[in-house]
N, C-alpha and C. Protein backbone atom coordinates (compact mmCIF):
# COMPACT_ATOMS: atom_id res chain seq x y z
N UNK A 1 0.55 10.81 -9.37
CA UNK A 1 -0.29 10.17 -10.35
C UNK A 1 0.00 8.68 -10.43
N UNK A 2 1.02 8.39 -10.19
CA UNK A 2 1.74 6.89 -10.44
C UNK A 2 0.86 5.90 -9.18
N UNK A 3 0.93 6.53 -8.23
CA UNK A 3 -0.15 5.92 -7.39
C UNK A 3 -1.54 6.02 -7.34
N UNK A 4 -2.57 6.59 -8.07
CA UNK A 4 -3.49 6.53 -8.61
C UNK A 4 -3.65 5.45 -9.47
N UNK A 5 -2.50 5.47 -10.43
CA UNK A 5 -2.64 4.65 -11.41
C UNK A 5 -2.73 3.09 -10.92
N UNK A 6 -1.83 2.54 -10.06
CA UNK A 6 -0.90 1.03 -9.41
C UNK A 6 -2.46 1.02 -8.70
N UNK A 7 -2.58 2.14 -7.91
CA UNK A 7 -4.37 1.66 -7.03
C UNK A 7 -5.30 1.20 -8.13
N UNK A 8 -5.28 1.87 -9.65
CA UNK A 8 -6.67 1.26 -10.09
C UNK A 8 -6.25 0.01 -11.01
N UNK A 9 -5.11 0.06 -10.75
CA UNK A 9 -4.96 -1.64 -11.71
C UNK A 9 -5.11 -2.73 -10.76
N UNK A 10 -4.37 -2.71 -9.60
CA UNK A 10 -4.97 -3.47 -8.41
C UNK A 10 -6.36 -3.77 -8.62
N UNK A 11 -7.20 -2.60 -7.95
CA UNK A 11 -8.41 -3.00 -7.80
C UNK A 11 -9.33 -3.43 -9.27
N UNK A 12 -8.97 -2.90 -10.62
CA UNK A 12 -9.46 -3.48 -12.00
C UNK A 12 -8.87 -5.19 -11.69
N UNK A 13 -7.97 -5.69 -11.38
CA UNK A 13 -7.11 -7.11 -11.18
C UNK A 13 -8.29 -7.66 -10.65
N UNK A 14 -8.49 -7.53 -9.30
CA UNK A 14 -8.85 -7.99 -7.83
C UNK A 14 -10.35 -8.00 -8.43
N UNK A 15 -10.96 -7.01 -9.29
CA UNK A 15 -12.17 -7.42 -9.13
C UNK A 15 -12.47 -8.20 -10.06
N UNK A 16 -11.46 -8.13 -11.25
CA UNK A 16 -11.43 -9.23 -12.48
C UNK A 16 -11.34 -10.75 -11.99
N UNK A 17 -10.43 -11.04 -10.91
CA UNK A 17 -10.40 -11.95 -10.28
C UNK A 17 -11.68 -12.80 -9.63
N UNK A 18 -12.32 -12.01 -9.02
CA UNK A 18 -13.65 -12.16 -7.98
C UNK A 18 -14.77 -12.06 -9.21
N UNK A 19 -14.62 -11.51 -10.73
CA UNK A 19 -15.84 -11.54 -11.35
C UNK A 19 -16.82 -10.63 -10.60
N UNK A 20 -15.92 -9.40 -9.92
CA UNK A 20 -17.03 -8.66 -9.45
C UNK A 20 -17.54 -7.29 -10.30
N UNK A 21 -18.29 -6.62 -10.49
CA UNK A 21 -18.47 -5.17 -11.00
C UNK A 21 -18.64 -4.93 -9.94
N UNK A 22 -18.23 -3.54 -10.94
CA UNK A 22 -18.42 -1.62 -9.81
C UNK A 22 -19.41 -1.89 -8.85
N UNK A 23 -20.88 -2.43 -9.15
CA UNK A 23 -22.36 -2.26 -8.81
C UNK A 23 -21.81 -3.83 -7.43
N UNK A 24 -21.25 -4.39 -7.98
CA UNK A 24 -21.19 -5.99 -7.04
C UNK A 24 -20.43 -5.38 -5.75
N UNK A 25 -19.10 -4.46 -6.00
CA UNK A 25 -18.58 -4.21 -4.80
C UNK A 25 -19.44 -2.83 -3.90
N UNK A 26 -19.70 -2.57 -4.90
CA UNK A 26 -20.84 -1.08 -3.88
C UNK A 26 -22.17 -2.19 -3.17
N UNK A 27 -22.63 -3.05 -3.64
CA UNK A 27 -23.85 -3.91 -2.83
C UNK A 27 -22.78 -4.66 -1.93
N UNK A 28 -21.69 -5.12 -2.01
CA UNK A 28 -20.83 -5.88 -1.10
C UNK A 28 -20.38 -5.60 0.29
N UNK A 29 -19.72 -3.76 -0.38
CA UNK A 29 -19.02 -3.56 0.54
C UNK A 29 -20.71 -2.63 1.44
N UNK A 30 -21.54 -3.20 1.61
CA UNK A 30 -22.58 -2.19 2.55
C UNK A 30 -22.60 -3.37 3.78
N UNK A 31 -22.14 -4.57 3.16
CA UNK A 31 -22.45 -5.67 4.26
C UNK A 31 -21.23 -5.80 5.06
N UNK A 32 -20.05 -5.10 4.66
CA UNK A 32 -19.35 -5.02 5.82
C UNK A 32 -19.19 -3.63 6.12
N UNK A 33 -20.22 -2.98 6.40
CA UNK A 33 -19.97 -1.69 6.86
C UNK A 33 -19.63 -0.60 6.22
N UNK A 34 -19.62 -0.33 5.19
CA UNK A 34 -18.90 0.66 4.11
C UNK A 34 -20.07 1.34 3.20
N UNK A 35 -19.71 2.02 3.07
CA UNK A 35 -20.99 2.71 2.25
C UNK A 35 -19.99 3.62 0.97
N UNK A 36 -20.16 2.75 -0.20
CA UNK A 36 -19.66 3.79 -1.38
C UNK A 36 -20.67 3.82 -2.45
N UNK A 37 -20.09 4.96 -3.24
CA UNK A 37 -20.99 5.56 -4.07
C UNK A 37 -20.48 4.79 -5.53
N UNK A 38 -21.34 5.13 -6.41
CA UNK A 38 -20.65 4.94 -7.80
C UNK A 38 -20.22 5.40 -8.82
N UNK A 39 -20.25 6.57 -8.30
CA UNK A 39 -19.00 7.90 -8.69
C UNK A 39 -17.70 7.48 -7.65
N UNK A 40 -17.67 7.02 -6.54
CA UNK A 40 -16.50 7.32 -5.87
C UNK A 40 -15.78 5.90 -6.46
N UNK A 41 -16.49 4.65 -7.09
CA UNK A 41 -15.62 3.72 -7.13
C UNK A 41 -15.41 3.64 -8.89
N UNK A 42 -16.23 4.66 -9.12
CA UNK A 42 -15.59 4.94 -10.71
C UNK A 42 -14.28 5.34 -10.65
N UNK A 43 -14.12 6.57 -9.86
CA UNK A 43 -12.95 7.20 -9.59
C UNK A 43 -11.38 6.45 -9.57
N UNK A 44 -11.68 5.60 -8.56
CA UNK A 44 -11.15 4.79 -8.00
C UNK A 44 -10.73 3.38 -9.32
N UNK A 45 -11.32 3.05 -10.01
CA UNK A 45 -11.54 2.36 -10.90
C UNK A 45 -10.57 2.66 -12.55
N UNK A 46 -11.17 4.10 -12.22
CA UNK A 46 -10.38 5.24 -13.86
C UNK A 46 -8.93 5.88 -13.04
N UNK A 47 -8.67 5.57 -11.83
CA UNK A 47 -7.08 6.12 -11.51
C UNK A 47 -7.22 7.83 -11.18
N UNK A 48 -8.75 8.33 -11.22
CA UNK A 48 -8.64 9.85 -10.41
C UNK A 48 -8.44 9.90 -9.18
N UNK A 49 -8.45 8.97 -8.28
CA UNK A 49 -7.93 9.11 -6.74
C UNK A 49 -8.02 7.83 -6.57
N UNK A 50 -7.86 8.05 -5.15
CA UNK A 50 -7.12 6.92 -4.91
C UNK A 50 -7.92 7.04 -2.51
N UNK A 51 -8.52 5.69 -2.19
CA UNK A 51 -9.77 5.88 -1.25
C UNK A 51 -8.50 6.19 -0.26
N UNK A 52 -9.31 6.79 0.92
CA UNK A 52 -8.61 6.73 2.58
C UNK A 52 -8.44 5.67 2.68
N UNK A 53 -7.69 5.34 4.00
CA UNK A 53 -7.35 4.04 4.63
C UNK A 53 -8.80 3.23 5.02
N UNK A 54 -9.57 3.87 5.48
CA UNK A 54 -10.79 3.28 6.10
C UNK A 54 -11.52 2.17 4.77
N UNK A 55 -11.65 3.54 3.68
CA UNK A 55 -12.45 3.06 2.20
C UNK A 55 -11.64 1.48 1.82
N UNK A 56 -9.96 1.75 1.93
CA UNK A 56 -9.45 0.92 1.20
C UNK A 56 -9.69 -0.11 1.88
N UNK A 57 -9.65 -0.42 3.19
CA UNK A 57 -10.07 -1.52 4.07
C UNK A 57 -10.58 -2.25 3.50
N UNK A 58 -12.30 -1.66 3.32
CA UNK A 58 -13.89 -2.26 3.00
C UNK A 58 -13.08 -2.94 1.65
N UNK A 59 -12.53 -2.33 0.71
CA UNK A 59 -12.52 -2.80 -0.49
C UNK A 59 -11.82 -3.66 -0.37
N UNK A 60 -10.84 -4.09 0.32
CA UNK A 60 -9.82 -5.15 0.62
C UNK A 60 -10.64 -6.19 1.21
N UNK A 61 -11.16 -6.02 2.05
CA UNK A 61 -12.15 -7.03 2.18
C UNK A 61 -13.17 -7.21 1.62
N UNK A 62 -13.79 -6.90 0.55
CA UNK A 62 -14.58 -7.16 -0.16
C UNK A 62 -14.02 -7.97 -1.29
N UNK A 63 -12.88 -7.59 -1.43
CA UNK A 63 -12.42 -8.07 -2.66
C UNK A 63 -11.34 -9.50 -2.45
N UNK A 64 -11.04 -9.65 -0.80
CA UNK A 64 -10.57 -10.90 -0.73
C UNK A 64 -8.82 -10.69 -0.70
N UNK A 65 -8.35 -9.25 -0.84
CA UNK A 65 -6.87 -9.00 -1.14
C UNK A 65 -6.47 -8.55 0.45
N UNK A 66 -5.61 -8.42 0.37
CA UNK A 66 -4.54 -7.02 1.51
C UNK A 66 -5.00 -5.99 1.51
N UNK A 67 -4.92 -5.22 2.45
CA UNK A 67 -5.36 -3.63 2.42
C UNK A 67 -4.09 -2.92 1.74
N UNK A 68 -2.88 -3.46 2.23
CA UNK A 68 -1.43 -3.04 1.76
C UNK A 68 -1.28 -2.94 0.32
């Protein structure tokens, strides 16, 4: 659970940072190849899971951070 949690404060940070919403990184991440939903980045967002390596990529680059 502890890593669920550290993933969605990251990405709540990262997108607070960028001034992005949920809706900004789902239209974002389609332009580099990624296709998410907005149930999956709710998820992701509220600390219920936590993406694959591939997902976390897109979002790392969308969002301008590390994939790490």
């Amino acid at each position: 659970m502890a890593r669920q949690e550290a993933f969605s404060a990251r990405l709540i940070e990262a997108m607070a940072r960028t001034g992005m919403k949920q809706a900004d990184v789902i239209h974002t991440a389609s332009k580099y190849g990624g296709r998410l939903g907005k149930s999956q980045v709710s998820q992701y967002a509220n600390g219920k899971t936590v993406p694959r390596r591939p997902v976390g990529e897109v979002l790392a680059d969308v969002l301008g951070v590390p994939a790490a």
